[in-house]
C-alpha atoms as a PDB file:
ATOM      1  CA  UNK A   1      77.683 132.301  99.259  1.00  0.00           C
ATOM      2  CA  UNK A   2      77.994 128.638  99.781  1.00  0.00           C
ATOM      3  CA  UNK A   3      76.829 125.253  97.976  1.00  0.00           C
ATOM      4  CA  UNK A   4      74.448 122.645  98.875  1.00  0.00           C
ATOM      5  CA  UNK A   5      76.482 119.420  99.134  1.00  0.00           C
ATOM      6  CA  UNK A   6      75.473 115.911  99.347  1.00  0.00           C
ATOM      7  CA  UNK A   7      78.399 114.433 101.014  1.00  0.00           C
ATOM      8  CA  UNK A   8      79.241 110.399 100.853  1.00  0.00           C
ATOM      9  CA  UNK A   9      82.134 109.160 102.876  1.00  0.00           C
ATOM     10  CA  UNK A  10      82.127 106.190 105.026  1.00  0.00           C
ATOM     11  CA  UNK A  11      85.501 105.633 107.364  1.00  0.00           C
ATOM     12  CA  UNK A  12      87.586 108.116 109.381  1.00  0.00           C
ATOM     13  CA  UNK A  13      89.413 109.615 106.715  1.00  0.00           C
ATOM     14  CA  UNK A  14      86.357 110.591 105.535  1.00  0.00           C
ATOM     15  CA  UNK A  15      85.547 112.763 108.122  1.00  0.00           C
ATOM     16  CA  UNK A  16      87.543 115.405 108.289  1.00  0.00           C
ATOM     17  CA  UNK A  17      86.817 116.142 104.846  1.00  0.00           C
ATOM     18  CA  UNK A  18      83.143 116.696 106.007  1.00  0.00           C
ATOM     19  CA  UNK A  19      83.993 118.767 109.125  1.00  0.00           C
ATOM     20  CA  UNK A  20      85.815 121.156 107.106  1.00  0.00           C
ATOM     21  CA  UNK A  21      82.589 121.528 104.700  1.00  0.00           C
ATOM     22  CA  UNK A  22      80.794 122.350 107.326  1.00  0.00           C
ATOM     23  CA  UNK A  23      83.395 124.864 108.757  1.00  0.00           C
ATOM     24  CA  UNK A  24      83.031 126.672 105.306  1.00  0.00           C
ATOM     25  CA  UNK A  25      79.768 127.306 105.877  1.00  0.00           C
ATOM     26  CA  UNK A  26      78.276 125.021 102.952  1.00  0.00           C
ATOM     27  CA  UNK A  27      75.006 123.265 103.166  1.00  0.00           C
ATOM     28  CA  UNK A  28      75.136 119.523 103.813  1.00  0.00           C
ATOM     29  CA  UNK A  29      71.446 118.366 102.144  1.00  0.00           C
ATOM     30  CA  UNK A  30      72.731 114.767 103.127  1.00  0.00           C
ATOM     31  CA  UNK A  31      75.359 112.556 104.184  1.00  0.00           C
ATOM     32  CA  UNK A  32      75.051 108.919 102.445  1.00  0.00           C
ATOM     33  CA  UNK A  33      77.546 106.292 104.479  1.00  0.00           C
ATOM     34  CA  UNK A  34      77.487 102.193 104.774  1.00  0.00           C
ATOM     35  CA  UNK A  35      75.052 100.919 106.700  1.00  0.00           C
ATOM     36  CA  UNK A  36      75.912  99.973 110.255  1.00  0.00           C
ATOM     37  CA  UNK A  37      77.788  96.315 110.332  1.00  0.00           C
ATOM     38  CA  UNK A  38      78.408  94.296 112.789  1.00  0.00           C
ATOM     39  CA  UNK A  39      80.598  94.494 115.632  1.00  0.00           C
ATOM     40  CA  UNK A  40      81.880  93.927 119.298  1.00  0.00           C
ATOM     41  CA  UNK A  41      83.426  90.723 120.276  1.00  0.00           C
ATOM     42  CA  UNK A  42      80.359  88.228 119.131  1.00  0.00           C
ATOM     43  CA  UNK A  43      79.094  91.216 115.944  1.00  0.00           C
ATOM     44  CA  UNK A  44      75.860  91.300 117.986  1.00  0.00           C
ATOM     45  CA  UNK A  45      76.477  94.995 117.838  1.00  0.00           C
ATOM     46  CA  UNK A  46      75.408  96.931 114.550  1.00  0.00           C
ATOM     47  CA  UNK A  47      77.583 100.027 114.905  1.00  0.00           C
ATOM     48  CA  UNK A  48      77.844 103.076 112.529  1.00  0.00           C
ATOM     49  CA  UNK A  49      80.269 104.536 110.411  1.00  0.00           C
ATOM     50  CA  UNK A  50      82.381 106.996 111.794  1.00  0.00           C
ATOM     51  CA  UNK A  51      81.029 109.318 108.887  1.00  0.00           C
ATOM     52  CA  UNK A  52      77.383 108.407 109.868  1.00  0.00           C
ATOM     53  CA  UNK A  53      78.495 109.227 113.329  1.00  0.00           C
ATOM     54  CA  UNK A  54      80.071 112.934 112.731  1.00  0.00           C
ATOM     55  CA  UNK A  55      76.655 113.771 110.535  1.00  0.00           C
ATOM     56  CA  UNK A  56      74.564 112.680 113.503  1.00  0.00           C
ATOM     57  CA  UNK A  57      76.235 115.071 116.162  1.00  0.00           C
ATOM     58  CA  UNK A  58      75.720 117.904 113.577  1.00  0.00           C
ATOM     59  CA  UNK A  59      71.904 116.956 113.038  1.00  0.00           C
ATOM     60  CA  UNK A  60      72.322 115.776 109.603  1.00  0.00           C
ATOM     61  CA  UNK A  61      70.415 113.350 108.091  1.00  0.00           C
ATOM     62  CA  UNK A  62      72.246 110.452 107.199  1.00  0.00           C
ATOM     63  CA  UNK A  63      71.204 107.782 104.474  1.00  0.00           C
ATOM     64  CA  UNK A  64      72.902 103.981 104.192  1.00  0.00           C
ATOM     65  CA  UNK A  65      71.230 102.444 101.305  1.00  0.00           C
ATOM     66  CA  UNK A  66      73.075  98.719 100.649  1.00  0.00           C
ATOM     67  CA  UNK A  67      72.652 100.701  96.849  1.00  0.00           C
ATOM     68  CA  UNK A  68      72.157 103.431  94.699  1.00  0.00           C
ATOM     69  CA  UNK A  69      70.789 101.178  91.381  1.00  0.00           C
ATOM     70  CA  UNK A  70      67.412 101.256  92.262  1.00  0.00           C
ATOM     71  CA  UNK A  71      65.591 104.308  90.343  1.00  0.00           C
ATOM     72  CA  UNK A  72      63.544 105.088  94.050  1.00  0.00           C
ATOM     73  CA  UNK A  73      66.948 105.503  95.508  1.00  0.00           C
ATOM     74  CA  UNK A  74      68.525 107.267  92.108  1.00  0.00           C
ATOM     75  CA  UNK A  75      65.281 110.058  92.963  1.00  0.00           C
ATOM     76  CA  UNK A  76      65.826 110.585  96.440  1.00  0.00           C
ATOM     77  CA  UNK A  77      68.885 111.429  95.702  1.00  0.00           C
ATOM     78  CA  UNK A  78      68.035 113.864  92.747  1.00  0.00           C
ATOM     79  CA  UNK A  79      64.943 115.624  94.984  1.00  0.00           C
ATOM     80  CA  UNK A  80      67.604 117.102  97.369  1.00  0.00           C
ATOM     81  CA  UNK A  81      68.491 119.322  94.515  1.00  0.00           C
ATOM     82  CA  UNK A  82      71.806 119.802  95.804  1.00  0.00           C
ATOM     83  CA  UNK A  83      74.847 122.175  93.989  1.00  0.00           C
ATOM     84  CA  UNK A  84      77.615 119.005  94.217  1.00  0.00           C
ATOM     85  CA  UNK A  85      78.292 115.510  95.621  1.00  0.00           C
ATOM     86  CA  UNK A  86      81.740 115.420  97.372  1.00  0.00           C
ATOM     87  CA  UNK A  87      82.551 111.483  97.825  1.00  0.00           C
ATOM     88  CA  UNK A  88      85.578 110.538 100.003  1.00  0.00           C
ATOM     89  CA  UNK A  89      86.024 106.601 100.653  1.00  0.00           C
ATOM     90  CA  UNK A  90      82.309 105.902 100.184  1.00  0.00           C
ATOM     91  CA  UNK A  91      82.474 102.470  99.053  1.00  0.00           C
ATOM     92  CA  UNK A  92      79.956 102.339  96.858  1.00  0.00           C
ATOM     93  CA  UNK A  93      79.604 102.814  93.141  1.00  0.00           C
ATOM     94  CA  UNK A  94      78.029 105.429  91.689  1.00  0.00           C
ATOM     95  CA  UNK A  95      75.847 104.844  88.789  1.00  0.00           C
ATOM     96  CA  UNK A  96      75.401 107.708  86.099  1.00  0.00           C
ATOM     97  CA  UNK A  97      72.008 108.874  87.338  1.00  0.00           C
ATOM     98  CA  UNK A  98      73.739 109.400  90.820  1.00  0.00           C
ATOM     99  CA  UNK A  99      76.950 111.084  89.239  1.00  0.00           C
ATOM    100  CA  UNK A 100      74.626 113.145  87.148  1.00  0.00           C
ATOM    101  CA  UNK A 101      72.332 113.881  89.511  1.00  0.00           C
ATOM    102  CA  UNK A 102      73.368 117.587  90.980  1.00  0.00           C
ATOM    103  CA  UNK A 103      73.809 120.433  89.561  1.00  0.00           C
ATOM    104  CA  UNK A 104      77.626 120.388  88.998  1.00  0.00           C
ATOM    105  CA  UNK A 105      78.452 117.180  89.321  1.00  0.00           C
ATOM    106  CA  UNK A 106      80.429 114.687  91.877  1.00  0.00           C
ATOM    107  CA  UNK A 107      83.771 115.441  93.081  1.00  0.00           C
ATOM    108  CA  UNK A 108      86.241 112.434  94.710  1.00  0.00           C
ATOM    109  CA  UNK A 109      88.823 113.169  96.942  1.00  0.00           C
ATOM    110  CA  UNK A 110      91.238 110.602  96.230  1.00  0.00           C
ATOM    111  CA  UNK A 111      94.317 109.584  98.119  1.00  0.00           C
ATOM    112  CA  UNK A 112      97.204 108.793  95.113  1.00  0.00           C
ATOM    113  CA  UNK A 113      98.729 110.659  92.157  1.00  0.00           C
ATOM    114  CA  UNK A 114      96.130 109.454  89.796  1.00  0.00           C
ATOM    115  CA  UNK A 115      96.473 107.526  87.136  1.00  0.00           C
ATOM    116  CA  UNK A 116      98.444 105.630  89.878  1.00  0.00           C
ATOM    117  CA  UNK A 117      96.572 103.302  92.208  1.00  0.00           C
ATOM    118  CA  UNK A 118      92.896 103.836  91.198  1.00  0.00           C
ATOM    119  CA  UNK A 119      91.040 101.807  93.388  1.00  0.00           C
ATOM    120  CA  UNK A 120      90.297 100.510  97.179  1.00  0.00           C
ATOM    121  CA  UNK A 121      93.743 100.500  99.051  1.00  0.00           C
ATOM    122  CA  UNK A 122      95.976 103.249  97.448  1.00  0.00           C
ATOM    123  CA  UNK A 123      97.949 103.852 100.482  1.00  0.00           C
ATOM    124  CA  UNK A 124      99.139 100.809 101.252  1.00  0.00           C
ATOM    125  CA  UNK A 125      99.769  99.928  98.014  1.00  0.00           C
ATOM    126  CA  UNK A 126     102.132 102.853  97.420  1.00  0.00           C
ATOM    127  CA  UNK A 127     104.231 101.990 100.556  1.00  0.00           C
ATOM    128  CA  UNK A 128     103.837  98.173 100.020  1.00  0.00           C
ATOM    129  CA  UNK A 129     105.260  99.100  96.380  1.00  0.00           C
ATOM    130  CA  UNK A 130     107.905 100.949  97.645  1.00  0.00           C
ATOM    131  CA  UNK A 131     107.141 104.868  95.958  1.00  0.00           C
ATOM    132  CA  UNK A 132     108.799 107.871  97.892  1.00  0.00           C
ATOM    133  CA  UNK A 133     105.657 110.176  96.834  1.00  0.00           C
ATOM    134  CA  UNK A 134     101.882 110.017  97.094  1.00  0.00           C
ATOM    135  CA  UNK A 135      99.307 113.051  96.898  1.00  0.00           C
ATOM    136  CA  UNK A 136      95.300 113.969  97.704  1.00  0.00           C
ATOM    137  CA  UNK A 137      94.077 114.012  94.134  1.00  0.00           C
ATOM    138  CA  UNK A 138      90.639 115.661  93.636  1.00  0.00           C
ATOM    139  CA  UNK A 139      89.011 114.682  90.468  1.00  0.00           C
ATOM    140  CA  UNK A 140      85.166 115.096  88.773  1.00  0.00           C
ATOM    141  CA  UNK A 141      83.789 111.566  89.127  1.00  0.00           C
ATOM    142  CA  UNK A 142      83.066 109.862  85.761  1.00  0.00           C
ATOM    143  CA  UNK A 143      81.608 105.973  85.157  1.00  0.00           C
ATOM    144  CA  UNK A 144      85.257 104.487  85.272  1.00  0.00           C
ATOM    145  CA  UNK A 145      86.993 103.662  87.940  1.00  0.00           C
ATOM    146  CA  UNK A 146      88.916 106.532  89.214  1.00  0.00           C
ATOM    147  CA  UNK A 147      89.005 107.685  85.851  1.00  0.00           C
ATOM    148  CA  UNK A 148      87.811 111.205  85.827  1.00  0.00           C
ATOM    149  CA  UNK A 149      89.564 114.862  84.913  1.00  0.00           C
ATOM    150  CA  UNK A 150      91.783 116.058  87.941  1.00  0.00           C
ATOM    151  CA  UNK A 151      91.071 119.348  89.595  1.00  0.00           C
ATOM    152  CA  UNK A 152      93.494 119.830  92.580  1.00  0.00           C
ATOM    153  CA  UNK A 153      96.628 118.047  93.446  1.00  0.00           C
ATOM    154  CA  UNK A 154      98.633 117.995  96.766  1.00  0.00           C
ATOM    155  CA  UNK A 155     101.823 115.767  96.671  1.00  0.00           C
ATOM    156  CA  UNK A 156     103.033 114.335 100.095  1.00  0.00           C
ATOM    157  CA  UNK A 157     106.594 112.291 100.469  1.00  0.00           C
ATOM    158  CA  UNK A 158     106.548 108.809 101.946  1.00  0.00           C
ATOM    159  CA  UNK A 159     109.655 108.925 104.328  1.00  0.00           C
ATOM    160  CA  UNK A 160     111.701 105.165 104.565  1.00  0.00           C
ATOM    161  CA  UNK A 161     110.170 104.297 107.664  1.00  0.00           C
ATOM    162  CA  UNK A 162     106.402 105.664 107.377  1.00  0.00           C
ATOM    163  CA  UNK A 163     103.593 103.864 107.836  1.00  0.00           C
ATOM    164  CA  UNK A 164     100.082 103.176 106.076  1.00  0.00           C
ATOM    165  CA  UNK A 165      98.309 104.724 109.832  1.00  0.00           C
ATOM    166  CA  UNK A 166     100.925 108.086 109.533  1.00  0.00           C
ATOM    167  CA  UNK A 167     100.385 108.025 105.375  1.00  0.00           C
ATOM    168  CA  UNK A 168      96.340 107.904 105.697  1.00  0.00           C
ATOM    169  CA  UNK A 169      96.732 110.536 108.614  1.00  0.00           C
ATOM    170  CA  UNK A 170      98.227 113.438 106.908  1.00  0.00           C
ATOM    171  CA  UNK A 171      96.773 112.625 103.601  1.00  0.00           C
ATOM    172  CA  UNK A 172      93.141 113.063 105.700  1.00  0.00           C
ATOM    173  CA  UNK A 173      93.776 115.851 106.829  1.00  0.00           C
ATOM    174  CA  UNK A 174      95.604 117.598 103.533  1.00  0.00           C
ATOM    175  CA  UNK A 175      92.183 115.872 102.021  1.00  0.00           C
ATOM    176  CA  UNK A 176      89.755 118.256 104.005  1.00  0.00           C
ATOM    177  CA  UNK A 177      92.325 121.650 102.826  1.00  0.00           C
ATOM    178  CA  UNK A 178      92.024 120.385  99.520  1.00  0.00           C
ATOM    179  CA  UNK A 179      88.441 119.864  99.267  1.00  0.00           C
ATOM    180  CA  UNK A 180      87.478 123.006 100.731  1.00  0.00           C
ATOM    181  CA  UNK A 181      89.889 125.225  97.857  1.00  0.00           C
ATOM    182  CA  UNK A 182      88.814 122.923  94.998  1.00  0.00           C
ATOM    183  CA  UNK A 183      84.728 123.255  96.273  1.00  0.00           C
ATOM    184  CA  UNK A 184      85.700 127.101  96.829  1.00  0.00           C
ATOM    185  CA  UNK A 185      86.843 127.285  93.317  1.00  0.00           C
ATOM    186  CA  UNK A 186      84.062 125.433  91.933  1.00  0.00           C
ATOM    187  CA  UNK A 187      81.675 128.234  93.683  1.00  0.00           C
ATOM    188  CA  UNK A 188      83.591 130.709  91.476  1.00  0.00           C
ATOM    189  CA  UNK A 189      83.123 129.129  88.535  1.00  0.00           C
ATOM    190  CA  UNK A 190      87.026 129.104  88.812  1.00  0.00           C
ATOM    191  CA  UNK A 191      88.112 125.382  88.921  1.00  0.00           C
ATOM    192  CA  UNK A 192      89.826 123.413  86.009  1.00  0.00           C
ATOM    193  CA  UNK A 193      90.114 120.207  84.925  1.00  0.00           C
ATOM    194  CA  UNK A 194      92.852 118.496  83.753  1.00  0.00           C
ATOM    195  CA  UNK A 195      92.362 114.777  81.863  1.00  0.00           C
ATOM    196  CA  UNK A 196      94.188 112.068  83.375  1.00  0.00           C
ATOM    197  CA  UNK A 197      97.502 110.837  81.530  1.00  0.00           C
ATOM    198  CA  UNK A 198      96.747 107.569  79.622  1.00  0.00           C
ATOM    199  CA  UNK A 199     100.155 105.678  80.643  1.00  0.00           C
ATOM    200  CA  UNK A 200     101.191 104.349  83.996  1.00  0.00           C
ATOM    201  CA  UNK A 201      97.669 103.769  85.070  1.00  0.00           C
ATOM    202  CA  UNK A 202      97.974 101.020  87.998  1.00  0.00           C
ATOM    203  CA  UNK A 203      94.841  99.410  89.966  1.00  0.00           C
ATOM    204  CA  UNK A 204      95.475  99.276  93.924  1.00  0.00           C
ATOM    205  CA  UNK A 205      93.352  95.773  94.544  1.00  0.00           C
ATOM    206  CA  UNK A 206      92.170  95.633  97.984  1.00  0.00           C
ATOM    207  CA  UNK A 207      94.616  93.640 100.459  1.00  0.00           C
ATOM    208  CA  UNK A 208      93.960  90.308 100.257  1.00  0.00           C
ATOM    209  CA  UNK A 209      94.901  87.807 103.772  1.00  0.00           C
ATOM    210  CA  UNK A 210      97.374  85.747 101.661  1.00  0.00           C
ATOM    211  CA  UNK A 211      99.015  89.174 101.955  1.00  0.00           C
ATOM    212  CA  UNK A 212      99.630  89.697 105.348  1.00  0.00           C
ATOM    213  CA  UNK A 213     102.058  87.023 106.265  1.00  0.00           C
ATOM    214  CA  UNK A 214     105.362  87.773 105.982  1.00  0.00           C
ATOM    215  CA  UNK A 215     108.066  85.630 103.683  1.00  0.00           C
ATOM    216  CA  UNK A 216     111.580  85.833 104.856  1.00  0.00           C
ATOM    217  CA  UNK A 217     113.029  84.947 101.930  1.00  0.00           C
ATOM    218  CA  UNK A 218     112.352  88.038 100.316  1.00  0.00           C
ATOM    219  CA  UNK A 219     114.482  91.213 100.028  1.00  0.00           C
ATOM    220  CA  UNK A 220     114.606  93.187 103.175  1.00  0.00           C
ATOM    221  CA  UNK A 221     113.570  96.556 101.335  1.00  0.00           C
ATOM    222  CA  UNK A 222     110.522  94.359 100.556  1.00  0.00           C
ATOM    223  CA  UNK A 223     109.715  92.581 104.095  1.00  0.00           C
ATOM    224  CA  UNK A 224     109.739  96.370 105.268  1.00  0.00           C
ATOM    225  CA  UNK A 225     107.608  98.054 102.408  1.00  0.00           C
ATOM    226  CA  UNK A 226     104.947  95.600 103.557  1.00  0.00           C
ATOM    227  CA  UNK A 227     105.343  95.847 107.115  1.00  0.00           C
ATOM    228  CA  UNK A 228     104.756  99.194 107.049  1.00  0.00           C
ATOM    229  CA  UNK A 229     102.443  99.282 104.515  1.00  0.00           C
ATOM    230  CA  UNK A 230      99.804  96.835 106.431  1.00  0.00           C
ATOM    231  CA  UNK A 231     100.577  98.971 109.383  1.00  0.00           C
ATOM    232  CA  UNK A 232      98.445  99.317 111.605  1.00  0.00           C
ATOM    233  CA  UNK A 233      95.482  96.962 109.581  1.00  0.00           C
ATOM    234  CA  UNK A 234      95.098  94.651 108.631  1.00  0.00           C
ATOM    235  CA  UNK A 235      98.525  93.885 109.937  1.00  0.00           C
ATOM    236  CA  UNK A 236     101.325  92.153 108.431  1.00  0.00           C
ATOM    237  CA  UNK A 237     102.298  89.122 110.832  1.00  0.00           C
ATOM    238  CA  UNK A 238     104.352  85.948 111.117  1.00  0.00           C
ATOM    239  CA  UNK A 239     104.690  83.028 113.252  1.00  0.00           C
ATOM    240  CA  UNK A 240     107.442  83.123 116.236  1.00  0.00           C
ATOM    241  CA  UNK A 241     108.189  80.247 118.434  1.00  0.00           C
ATOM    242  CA  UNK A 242     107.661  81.527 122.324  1.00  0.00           C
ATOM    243  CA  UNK A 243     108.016  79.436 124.887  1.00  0.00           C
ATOM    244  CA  UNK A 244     108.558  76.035 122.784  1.00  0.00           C
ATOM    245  CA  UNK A 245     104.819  76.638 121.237  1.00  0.00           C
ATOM    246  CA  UNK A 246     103.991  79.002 118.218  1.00  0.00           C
ATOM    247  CA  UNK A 247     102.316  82.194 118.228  1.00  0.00           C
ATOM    248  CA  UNK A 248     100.687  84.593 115.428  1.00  0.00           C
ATOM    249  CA  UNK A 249     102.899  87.461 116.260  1.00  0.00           C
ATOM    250  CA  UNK A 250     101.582  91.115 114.434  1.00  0.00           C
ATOM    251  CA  UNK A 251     104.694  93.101 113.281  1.00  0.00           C
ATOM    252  CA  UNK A 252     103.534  97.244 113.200  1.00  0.00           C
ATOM    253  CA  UNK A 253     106.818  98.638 112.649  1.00  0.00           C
ATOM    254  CA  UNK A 254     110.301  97.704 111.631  1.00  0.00           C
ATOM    255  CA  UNK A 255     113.434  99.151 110.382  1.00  0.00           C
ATOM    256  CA  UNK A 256     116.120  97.713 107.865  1.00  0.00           C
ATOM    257  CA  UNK A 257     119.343  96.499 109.693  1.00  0.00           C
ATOM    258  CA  UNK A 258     122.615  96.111 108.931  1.00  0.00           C
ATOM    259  CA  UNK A 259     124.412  92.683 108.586  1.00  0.00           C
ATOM    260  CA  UNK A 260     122.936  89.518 107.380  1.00  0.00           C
ATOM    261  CA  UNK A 261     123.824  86.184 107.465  1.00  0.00           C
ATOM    262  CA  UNK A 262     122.063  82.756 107.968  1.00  0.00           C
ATOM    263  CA  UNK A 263     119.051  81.046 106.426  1.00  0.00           C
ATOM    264  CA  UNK A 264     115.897  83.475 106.108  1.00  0.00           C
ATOM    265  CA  UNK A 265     113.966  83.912 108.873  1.00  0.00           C
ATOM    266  CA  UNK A 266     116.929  83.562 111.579  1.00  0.00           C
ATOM    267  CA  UNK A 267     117.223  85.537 114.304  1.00  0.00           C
ATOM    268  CA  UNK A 268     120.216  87.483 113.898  1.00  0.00           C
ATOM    269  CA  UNK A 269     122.809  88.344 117.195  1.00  0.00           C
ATOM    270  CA  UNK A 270     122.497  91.449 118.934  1.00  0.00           C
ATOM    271  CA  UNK A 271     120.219  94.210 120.651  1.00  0.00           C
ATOM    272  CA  UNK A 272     116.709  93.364 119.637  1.00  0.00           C
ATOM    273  CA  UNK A 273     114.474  91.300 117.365  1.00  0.00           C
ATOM    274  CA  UNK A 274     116.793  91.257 114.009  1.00  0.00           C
ATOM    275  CA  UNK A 275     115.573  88.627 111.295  1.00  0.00           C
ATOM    276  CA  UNK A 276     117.737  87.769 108.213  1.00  0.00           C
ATOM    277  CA  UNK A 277     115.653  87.858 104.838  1.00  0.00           C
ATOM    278  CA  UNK A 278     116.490  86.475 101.551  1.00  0.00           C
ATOM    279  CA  UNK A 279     118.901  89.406 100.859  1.00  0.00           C
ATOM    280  CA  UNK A 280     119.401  91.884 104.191  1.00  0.00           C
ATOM    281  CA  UNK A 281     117.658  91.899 107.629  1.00  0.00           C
ATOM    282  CA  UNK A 282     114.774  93.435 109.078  1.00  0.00           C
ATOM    283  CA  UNK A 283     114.823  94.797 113.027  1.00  0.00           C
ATOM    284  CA  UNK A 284     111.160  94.783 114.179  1.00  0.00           C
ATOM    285  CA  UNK A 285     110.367  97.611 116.386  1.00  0.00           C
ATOM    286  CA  UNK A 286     107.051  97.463 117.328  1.00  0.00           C
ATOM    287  CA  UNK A 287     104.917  93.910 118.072  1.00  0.00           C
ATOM    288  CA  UNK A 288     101.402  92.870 119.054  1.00  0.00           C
ATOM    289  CA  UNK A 289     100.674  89.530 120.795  1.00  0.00           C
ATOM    290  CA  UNK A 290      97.180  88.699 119.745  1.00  0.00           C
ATOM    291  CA  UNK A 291      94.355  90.132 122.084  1.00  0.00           C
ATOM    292  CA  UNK A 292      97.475  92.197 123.383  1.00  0.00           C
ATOM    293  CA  UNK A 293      98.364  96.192 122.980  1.00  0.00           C
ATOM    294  CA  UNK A 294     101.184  97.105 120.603  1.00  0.00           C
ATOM    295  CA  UNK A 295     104.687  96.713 122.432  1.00  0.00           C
ATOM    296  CA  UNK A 296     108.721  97.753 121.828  1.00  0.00           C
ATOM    297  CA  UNK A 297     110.802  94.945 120.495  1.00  0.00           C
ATOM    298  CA  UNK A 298     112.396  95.755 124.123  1.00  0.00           C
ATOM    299  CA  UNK A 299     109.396  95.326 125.817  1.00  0.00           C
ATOM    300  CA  UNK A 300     108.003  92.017 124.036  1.00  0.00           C
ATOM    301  CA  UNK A 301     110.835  90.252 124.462  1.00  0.00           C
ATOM    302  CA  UNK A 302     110.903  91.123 127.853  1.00  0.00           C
ATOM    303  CA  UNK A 303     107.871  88.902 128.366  1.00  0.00           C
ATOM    304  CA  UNK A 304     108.305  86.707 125.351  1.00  0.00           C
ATOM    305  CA  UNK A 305     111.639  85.412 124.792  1.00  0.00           C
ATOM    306  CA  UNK A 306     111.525  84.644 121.053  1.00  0.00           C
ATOM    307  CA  UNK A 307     113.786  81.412 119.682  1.00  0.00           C
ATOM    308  CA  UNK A 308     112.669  81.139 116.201  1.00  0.00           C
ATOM    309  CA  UNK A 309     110.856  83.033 114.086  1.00  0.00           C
ATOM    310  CA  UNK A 310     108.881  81.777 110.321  1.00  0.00           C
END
């Protein structure tokens, strides 16, 4: 037996998610993603979603209304008569004829430990905010945001040194197992819900560019969180001086170094690129010039001797 699912994801961490529906043997009626946007170097290009992509090489028809308010929309949607809606990184809002508009309802795979970080950027946030644990949280949608009764919950450590790209990997991936138990449960009549916990709700705001650029005079733990956690978009950078002229340098990885000493932002003696914050330093590992591939500190410096850095 097997349910007929209406699945709405947009991005590649969606997709997974749907490629393990599909490996269960449950019926996709629909896949809903963004509508194509532009792209290429001049955004001449209208390109599609990698969700909208996957559905296509499995011969699924794919919708990308710009919404769901309309009540034409709201009815094709309800006409599919599917079992569930399972929702991963849609980004769109789901108004109550949408969430009430399957049999059992709509199911979110989210990637936090709900009530923490409801909202559009969870993983960075949590590394940005320094936490040592996330989870894949799968919840029954309700009108709030991120607000529904949790079903399944698989926690996941953030190591020191882990990025937002690792972080959004394996929670993907632990995504798709998740989905598939909590959807097999739900089948059975089998799956509970749990309310969310009222206290120590927080709202992960999407990452604003006034974010990206990197202050020295903060703490090193800090500098690093959001390294990391901008890693690898949209990319925390800073400004280096190369050659006598300035550059927008991106910084994708980085480790915190011992010592300190000088004014924030120097560049501190030794192997590598070591940069004195506020309170501690910061060694960056891994650069990008722009228009250039990621590089070793090693390797950039190689080619770019750096003599100040801000």
């Amino acid at each position: 037996m097997s349910l007929r699912v209406i699945f709405m994801g947009t991005p590649d961490f969606s997709v997974p998610v749907l490629t393990a529906l599909i490996g269960q043997g449950h019926e996709i009626a629909a896949v809903y993603s963004q509508p194509p946007r532009p792209a290429g170097r001049r955004g001449l290009e209208l390109t599609k979603s990698p969700v909208h992509e996957k559905a296509e090489e499995f011969g699924i028809e794919v919708r990308t209304p710009k919404s769901l308010k309309s009540p034409e929309e709201q009815e094709a949607f309800r006409v599919l008569q599917a079992d569930v809606a399972v929702v991963v990184a849609y980004g769109l809002l789901l108004p109550r004829a949408i969430l009430e508009g399957t049999r059992l309802g709509c199911y979110n795979g989210h990637a936090s430990l709900l009530p923490r970080w409801r909202g559009a950027a969870p993983i960075q946030r949590a590394i940005m905010a320094g936490d040592r644990e996330t989870g894949m949280m799968i919840m029954k949608m309700d009108e709030g945001l991120d607000t529904g009764p949790v079903a399944m919950v698989e926690r996941i450590a953030i190591t020191p040194d882990m990025t937002a790209g690792e972080l959004h990997d394996r929670l993907s991936l632990t995504g798709a197992d998740l989905m598939v138990r909590a959807m097999a449960a739900l089948e059975r009549d089998s799956l509970t819900l749990t309310p969310q916990a009222e206290e120590g709700a927080t709202y992960a705001a999407k990452i604003d560019k006034a974010e990206t650029r990197i202050d020295w005079t903060g703490r090193a733990q800090d500098v690093h969180n959001r390294i990391r956690g901008l890693s690898p978009f949209p990319g925390a950078w800073c400004e280096m001086e190369i050659g006598g002229k300035p550059e927008r340098i991106k910084l994708l990885k980085s480790i915190q170094a011992e010592g300190s000493g000088g004014s924030p932002g120097t560049i501190l003696p030794g192997d590598g690129l070591t940069i004195a914050c506020g309170e501690g330093a910061v060694k960056l590992t891994l650069l990008q010039k722009a228009g250039g591939k990621p590089l070793l500190a090693a390797d950039f410096l190689r080619g770019a001797p750096v003599t100040r850095v801000f």
